[in-house]
C-alpha atoms as a PDB file:
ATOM      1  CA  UNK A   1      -2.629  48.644  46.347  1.00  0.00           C
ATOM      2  CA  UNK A   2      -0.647  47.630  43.253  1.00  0.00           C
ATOM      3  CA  UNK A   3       1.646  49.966  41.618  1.00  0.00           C
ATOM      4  CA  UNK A   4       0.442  50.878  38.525  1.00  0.00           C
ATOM      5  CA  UNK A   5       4.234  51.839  37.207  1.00  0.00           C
ATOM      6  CA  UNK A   6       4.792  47.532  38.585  1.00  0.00           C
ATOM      7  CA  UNK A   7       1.555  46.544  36.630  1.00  0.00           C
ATOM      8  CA  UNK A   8       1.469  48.135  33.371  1.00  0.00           C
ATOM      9  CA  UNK A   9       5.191  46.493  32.134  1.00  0.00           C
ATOM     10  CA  UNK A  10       3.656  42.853  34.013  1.00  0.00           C
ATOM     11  CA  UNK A  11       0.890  43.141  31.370  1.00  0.00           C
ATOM     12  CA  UNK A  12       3.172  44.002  28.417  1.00  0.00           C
ATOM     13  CA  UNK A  13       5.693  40.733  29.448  1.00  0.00           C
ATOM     14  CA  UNK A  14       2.322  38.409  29.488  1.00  0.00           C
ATOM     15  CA  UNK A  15       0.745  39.801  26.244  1.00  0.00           C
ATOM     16  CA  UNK A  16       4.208  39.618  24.387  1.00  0.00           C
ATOM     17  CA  UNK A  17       5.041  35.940  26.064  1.00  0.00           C
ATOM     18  CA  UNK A  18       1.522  35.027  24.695  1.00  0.00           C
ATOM     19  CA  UNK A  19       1.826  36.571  21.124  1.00  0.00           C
ATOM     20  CA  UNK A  20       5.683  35.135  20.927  1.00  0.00           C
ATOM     21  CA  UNK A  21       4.131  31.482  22.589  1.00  0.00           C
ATOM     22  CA  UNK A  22       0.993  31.789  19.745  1.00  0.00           C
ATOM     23  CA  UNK A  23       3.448  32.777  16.438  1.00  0.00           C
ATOM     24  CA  UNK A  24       5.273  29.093  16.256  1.00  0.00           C
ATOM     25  CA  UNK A  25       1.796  27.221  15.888  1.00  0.00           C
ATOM     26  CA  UNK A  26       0.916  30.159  13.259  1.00  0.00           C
ATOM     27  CA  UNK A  27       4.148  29.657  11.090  1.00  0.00           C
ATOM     28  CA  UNK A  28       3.957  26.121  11.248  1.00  0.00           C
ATOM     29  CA  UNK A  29       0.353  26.102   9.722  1.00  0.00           C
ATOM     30  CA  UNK A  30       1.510  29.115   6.998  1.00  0.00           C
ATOM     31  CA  UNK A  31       4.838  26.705   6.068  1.00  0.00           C
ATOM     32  CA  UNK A  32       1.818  23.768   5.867  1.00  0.00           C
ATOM     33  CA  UNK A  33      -0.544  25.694   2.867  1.00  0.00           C
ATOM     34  CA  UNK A  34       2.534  27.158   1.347  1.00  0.00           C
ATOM     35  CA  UNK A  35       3.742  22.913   0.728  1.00  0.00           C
ATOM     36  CA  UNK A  36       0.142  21.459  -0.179  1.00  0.00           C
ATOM     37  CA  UNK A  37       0.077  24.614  -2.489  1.00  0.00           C
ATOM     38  CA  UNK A  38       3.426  24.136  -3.834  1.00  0.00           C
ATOM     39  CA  UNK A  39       2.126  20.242  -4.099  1.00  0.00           C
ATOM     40  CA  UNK A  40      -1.023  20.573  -6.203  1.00  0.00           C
ATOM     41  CA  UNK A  41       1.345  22.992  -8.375  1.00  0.00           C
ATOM     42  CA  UNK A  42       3.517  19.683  -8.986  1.00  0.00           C
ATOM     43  CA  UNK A  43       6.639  21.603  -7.059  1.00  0.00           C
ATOM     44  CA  UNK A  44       7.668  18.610  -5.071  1.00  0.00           C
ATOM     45  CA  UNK A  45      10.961  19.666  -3.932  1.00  0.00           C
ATOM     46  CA  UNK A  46       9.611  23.065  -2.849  1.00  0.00           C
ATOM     47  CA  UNK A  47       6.975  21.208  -1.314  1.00  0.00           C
ATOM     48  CA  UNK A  48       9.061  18.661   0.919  1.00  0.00           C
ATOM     49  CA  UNK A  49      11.220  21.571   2.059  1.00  0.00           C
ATOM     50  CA  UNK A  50       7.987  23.479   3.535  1.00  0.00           C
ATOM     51  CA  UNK A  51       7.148  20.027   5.217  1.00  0.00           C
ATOM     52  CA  UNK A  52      10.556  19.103   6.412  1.00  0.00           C
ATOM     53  CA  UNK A  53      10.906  22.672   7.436  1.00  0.00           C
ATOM     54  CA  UNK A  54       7.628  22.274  10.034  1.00  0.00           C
ATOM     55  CA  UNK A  55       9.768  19.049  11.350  1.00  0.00           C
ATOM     56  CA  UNK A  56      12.414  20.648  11.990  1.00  0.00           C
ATOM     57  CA  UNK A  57      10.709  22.919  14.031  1.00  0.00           C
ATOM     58  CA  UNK A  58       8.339  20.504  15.575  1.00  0.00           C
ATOM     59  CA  UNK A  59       9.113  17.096  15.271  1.00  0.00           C
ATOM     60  CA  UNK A  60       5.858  16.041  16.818  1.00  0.00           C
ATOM     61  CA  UNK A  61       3.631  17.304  13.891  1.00  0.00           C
ATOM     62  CA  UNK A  62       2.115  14.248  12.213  1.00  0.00           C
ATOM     63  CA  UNK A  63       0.343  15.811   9.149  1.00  0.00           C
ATOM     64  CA  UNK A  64       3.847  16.881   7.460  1.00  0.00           C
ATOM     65  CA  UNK A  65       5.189  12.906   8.062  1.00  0.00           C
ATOM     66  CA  UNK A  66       2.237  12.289   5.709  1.00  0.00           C
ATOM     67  CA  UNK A  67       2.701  14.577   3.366  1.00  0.00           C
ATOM     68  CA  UNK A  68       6.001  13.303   3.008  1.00  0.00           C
ATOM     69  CA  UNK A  69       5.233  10.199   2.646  1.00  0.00           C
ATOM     70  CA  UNK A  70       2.488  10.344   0.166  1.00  0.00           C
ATOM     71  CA  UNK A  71       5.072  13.252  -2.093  1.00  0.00           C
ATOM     72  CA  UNK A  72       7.560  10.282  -1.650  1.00  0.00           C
ATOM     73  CA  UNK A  73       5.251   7.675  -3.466  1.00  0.00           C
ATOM     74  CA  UNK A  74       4.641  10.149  -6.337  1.00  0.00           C
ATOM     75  CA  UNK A  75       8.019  10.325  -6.620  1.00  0.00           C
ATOM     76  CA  UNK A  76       8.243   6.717  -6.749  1.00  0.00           C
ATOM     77  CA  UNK A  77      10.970   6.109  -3.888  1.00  0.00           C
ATOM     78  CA  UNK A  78       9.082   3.930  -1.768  1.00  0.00           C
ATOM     79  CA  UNK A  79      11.852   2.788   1.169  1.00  0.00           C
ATOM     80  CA  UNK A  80      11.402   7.249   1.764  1.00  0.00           C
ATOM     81  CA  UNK A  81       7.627   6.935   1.417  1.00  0.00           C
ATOM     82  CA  UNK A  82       8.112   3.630   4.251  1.00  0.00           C
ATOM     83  CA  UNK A  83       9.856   5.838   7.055  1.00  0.00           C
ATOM     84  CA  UNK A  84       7.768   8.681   6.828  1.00  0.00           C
ATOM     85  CA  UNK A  85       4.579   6.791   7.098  1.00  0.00           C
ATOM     86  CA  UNK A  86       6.462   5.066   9.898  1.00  0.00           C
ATOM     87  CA  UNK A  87       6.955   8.211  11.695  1.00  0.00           C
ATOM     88  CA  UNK A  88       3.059   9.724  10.931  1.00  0.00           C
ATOM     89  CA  UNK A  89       1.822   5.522  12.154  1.00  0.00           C
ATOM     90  CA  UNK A  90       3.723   6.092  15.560  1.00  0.00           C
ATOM     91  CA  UNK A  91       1.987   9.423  16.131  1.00  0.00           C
ATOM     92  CA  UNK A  92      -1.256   8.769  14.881  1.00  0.00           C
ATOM     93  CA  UNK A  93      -1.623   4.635  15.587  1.00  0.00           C
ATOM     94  CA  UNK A  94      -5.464   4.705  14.514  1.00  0.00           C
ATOM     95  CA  UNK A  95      -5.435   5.580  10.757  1.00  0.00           C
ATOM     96  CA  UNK A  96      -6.823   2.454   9.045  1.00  0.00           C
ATOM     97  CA  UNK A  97      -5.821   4.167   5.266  1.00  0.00           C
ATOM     98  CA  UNK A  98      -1.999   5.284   6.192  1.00  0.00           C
ATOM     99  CA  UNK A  99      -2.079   1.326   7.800  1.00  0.00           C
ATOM    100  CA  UNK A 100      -2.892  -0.003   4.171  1.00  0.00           C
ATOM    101  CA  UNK A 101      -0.538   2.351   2.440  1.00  0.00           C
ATOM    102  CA  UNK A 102       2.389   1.098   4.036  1.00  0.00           C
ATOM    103  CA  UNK A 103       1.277  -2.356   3.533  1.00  0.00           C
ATOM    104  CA  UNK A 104       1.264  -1.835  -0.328  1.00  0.00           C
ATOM    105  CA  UNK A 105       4.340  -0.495  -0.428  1.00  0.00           C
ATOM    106  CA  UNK A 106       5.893  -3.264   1.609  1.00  0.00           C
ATOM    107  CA  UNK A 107       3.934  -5.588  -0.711  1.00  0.00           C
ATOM    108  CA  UNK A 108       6.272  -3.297  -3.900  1.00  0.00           C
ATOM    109  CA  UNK A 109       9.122  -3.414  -1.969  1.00  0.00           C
ATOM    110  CA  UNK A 110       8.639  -7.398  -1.160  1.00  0.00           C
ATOM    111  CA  UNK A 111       8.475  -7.341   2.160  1.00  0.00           C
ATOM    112  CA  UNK A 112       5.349  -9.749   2.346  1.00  0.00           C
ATOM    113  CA  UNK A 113       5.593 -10.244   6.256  1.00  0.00           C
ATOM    114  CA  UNK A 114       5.868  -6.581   7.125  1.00  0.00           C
ATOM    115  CA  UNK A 115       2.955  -6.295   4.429  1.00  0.00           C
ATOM    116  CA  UNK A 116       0.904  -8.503   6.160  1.00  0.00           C
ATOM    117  CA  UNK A 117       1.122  -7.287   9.470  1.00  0.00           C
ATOM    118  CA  UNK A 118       0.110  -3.754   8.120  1.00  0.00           C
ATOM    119  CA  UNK A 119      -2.957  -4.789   6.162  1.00  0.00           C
ATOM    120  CA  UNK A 120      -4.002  -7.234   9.382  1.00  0.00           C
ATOM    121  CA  UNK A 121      -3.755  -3.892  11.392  1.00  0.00           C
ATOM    122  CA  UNK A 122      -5.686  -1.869   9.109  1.00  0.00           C
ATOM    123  CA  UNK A 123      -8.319  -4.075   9.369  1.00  0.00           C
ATOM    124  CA  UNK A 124      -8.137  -4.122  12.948  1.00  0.00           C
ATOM    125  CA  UNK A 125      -8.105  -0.299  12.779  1.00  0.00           C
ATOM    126  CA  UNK A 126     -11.680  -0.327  10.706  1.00  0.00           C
ATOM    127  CA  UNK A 127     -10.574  -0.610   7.035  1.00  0.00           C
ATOM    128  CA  UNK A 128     -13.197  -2.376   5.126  1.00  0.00           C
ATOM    129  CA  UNK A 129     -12.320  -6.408   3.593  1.00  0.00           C
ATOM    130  CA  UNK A 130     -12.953  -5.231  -0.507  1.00  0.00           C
ATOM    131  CA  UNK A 131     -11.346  -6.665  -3.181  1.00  0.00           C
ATOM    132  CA  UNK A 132      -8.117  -4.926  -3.352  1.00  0.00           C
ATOM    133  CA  UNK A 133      -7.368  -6.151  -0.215  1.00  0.00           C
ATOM    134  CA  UNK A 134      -8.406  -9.502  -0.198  1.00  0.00           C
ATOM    135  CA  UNK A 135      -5.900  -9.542  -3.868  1.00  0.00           C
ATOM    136  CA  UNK A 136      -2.967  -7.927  -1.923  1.00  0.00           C
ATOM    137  CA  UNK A 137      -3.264  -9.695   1.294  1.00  0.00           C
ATOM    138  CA  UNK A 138      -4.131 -13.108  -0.079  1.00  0.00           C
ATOM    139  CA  UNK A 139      -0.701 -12.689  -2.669  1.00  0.00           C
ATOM    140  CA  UNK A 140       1.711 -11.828   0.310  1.00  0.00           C
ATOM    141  CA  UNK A 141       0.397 -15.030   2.324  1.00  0.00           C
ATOM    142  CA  UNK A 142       1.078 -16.923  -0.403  1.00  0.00           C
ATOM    143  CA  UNK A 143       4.754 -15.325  -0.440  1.00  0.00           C
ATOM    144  CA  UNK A 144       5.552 -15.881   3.020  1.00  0.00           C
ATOM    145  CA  UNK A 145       3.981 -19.862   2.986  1.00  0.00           C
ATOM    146  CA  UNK A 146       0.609 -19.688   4.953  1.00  0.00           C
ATOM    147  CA  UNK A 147      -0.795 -21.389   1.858  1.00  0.00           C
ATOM    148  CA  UNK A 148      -4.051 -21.443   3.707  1.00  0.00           C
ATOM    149  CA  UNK A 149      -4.826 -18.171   4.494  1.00  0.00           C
ATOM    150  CA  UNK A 150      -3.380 -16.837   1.148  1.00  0.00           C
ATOM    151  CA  UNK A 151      -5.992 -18.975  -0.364  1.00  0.00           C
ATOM    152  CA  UNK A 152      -8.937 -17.954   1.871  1.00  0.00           C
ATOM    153  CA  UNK A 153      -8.160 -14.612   0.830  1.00  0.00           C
ATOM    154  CA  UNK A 154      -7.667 -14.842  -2.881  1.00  0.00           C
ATOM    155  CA  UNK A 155     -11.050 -17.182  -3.065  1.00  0.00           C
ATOM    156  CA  UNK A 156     -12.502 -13.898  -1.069  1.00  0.00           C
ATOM    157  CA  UNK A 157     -11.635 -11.608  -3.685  1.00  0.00           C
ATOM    158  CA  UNK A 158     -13.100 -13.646  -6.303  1.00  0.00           C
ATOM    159  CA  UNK A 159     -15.930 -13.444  -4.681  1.00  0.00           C
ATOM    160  CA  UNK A 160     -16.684  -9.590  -4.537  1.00  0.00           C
ATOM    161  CA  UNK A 161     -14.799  -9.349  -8.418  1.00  0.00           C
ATOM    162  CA  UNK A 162     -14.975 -13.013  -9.716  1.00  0.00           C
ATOM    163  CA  UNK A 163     -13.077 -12.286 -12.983  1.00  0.00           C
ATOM    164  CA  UNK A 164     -10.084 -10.496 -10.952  1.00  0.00           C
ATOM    165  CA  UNK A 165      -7.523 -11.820 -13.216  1.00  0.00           C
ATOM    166  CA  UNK A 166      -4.181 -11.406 -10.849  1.00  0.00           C
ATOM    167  CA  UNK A 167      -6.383 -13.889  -7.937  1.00  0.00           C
ATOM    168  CA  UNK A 168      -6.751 -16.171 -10.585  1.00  0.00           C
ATOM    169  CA  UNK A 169      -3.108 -16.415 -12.038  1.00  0.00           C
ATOM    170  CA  UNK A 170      -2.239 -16.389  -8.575  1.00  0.00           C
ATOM    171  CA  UNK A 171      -4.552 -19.489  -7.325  1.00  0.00           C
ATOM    172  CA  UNK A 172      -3.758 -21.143 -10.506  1.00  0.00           C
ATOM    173  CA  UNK A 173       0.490 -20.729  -9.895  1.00  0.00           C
ATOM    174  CA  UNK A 174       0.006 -21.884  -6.318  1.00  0.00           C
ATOM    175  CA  UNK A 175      -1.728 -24.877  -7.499  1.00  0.00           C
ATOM    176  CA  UNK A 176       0.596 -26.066  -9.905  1.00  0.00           C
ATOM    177  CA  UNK A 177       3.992 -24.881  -8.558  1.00  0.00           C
ATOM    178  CA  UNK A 178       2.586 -27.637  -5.647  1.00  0.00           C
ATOM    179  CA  UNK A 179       1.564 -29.657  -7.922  1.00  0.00           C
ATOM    180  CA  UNK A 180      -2.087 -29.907  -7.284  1.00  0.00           C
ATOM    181  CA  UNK A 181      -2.708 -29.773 -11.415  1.00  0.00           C
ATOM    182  CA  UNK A 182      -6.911 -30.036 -11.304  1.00  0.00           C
ATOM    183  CA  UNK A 183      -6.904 -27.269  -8.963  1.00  0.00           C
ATOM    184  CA  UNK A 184      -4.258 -25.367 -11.321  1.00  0.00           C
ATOM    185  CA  UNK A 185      -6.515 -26.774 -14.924  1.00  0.00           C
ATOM    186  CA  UNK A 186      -9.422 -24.819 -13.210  1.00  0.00           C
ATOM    187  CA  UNK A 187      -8.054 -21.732 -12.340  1.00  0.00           C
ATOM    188  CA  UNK A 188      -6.149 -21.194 -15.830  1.00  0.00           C
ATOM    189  CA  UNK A 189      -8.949 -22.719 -17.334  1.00  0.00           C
ATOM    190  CA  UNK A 190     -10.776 -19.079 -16.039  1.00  0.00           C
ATOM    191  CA  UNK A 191      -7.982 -17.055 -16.714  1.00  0.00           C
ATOM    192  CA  UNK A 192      -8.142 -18.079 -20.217  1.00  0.00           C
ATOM    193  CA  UNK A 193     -11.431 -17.199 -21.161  1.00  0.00           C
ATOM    194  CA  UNK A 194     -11.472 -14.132 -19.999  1.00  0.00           C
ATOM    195  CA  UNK A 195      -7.731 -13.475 -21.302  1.00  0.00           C
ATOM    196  CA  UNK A 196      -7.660 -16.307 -24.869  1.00  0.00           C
ATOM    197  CA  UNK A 197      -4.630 -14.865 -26.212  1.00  0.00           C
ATOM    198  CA  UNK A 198      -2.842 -14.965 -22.746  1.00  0.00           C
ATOM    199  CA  UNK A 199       0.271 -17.100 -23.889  1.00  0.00           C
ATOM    200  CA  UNK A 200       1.897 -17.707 -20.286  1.00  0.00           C
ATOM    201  CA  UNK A 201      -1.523 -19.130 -19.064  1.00  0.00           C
ATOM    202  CA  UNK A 202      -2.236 -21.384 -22.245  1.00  0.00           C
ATOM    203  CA  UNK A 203       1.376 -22.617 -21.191  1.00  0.00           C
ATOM    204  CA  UNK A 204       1.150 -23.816 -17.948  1.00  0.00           C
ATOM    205  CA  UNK A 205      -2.473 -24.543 -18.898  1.00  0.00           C
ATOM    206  CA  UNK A 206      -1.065 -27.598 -20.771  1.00  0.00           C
ATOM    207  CA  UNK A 207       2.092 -28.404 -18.409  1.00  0.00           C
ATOM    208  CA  UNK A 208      -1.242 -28.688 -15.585  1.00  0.00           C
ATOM    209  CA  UNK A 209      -3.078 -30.958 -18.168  1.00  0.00           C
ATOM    210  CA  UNK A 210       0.220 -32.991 -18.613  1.00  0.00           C
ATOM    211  CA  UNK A 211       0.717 -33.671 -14.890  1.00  0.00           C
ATOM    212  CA  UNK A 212      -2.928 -34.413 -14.803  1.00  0.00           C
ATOM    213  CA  UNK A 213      -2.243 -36.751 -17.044  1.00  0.00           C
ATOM    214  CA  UNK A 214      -3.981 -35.577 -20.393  1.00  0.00           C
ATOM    215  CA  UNK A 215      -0.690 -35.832 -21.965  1.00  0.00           C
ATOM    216  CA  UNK A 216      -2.488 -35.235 -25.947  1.00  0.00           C
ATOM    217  CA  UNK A 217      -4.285 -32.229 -24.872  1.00  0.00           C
ATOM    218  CA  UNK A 218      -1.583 -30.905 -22.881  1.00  0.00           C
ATOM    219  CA  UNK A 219       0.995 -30.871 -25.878  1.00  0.00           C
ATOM    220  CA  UNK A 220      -1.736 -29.444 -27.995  1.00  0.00           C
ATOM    221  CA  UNK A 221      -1.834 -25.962 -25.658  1.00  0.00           C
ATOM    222  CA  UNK A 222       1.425 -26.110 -25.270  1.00  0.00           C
ATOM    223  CA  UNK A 223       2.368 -26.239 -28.680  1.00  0.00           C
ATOM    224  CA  UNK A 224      -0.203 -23.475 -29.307  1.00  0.00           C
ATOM    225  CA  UNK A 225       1.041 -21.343 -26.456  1.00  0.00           C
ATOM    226  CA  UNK A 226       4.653 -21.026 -28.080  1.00  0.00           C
ATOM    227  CA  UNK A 227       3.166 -20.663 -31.651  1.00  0.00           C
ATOM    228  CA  UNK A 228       1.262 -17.320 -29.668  1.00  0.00           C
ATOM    229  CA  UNK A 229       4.373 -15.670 -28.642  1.00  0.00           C
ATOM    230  CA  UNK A 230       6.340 -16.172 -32.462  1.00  0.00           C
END
């Protein structure tokens, strides 16, 4: 038969080992409300410091990398913003949206190749083909010289948002910086009825009609373009 005198402190040693093994998760989710409070207050410092707090105790929990790096784009520092969301990606691999957001902000930060493998793997990871990405993947293809993919893309977005004015000035740039000027004619042509005072476009709206060889009618925008912008 046990000894009581032997059983009574065992039970006391388990119950405190569980309560002391149950009070880290506890604080860690108490330091988590107290930083998305002190975030939708607009306290951002206060806010990292709960967040980098929970790291520092637990360096495995993924929801404060996030909140770090989202706090971090607010704040506009978006290399900061880029690690964190590096650090929530390797812990939780499957998040389609935090696979996007990284891609934008290597796509700010003009890193178009690193952009482009994050928005390929948030598609692979279920995020949906709309407009916005179409625009933002088809612009850093362009950037990193797969010309045809870049254009697959843009022609994409104009599909779902045909008057999308950045795949336009995009698709019409490409064309004429190669030198492909009826391609380049049609796409400012578009960009300048929706946008007639756009001076730039009117611009290289002629220089395309010059290379095209409509030398009259390309001097004529041109000439209008610069009288725009005086």
């Amino acid at each position: 038969m046990l000894n009581i005198r032997i059983l009574c402190p065992l039970l006391w040693a388990i119950l405190f080992a569980q309560v002391v093994m149950a009070f880290p998760g506890n604080k860690l989710k108490s330091l988590y409300k107290e930083g998305i409070s002190y975030r939708h207050a607009g306290e951002l410092d206060a806010a990292k410091k709960c967040f980098k707090e929970i790291l520092r105790r637990d360096s495995g929990y993924a929801s404060a990398y996030l909140q770090l790096a989202e706090i971090s784009v607010l704040e506009e520092v978006y290399p900061e913003s880029i690690t964190w969301y590096r650090e929530y990606l390797r812990l939780e691999d499957d998040r389609p949206a935090a696979w996007y957001a990284i891609g934008v902000l290597y796509f700010n930060t003009k890193d178009f190749r690193a952009a482009v493998h994050a928005f390929e793997t948030a598609t692979k990871k279920g995020r949906r083909q709309d407009a916005d990405y179409c625009l933002t993947l088809g612009t850093a293809y362009l950037h990193i010289k797969e010309t045809g993919k870049g254009i697959q893309h843009l022609n994409t977005c104009l599909e779902l948002r045909q008057d999308d004015t950045r795949a336009l000035q995009a698709l019409a740039h490409h064309y004429y910086l190669v030198g492909e000027y009826v391609a380049a004619v049609i796409y400012w042509d578009r960009l300048l009825r929706i946008q007639p005072a756009n001076a730039f476009a009117m611009f290289l709206l002629g220089k395309s009609y010059i290379g095209k060889g409509e030398i009259a009618k390309g001097e004529a925008l041109c000439d209008k373009a610069l009288q725009v912008v005086q």
